[in-house]
Protein backbone atom coordinates (compact mmCIF):
# COMPACT_ATOMS: atom_id res chain seq x y z
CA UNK A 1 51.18 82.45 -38.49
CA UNK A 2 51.47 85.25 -36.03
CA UNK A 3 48.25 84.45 -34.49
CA UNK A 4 49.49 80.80 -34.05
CA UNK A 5 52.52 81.99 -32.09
CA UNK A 6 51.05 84.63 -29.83
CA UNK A 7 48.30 82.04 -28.87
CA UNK A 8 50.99 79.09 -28.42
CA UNK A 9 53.20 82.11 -26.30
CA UNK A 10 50.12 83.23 -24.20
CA UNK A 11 48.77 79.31 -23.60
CA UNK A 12 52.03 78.07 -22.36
CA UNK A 13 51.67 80.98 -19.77
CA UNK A 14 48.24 80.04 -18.72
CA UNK A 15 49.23 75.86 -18.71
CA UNK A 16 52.69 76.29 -16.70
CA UNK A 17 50.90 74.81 -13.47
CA UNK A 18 49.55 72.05 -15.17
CA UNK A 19 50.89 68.63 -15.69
CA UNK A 20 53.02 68.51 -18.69
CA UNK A 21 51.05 65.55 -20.35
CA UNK A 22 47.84 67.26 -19.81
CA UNK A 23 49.18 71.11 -20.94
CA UNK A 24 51.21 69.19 -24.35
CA UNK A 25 47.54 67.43 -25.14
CA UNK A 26 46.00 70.90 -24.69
CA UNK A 27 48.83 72.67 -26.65
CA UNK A 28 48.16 69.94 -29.98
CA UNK A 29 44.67 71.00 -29.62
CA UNK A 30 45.18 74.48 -29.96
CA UNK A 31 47.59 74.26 -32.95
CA UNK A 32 44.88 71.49 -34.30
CA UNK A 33 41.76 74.21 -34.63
CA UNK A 34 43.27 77.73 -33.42
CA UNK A 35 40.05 79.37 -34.44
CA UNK A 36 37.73 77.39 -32.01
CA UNK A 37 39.58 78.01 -28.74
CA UNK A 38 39.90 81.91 -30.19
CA UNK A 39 35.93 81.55 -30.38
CA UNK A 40 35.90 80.01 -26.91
CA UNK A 41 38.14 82.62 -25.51
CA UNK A 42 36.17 85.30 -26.97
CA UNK A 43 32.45 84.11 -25.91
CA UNK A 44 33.94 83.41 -22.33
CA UNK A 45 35.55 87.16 -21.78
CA UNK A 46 31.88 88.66 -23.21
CA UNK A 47 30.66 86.02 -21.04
CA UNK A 48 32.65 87.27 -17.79
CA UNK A 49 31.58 91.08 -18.71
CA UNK A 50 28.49 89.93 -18.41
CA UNK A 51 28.95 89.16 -14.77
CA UNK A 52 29.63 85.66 -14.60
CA UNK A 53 32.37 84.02 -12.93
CA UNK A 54 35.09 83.30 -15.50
CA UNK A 55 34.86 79.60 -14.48
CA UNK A 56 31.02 79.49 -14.95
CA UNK A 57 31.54 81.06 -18.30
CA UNK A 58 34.16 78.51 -19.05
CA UNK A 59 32.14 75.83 -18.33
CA UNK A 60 29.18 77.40 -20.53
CA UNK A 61 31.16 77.66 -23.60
CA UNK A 62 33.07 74.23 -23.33
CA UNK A 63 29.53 72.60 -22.96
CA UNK A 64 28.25 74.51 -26.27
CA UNK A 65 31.75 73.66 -28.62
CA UNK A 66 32.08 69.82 -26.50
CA UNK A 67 31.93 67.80 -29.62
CA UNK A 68 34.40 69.96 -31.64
CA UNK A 69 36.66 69.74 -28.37
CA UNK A 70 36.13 65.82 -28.20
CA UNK A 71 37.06 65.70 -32.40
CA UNK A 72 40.25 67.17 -31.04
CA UNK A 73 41.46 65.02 -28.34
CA UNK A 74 40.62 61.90 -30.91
């Protein structure tokens, strides 16, 4: 439960920019499967350390979980 609400806290920091259609899809996501975007988040930071850019890295990981993401937005 605490994990639920420090992820919800730090994604609605991250989304403020973003439409609010877009960042409430994202948000149901999150709360759908909060495990998979913690796996995304973590393979993206070792990712990064690695010496990627952190948008490469993103783009890496969403590629390799892209069906689970898809399941979601369904």
């Amino acid at each position: 439960m605490f994990k639920k609400f420090v992820l919800k806290k730090m994604m609605q920091k991250q989304l403020k920019d973003m439409p609010k259609d877009q960042a409430d899809m994202l948000m149901m996501m999150v709360e759908k499967n909060p495990d998979l975007f913690m796996k995304i988040a973590q393979e993206t930071k070792a990712l990064v350390k690695e010496g990627k850019s952190e948008m490469s890295a993103m783009m890496q990981v969403s590629k390799k979980y892209q069906s689970e993401l898809q399941r979601l937005m369904q």
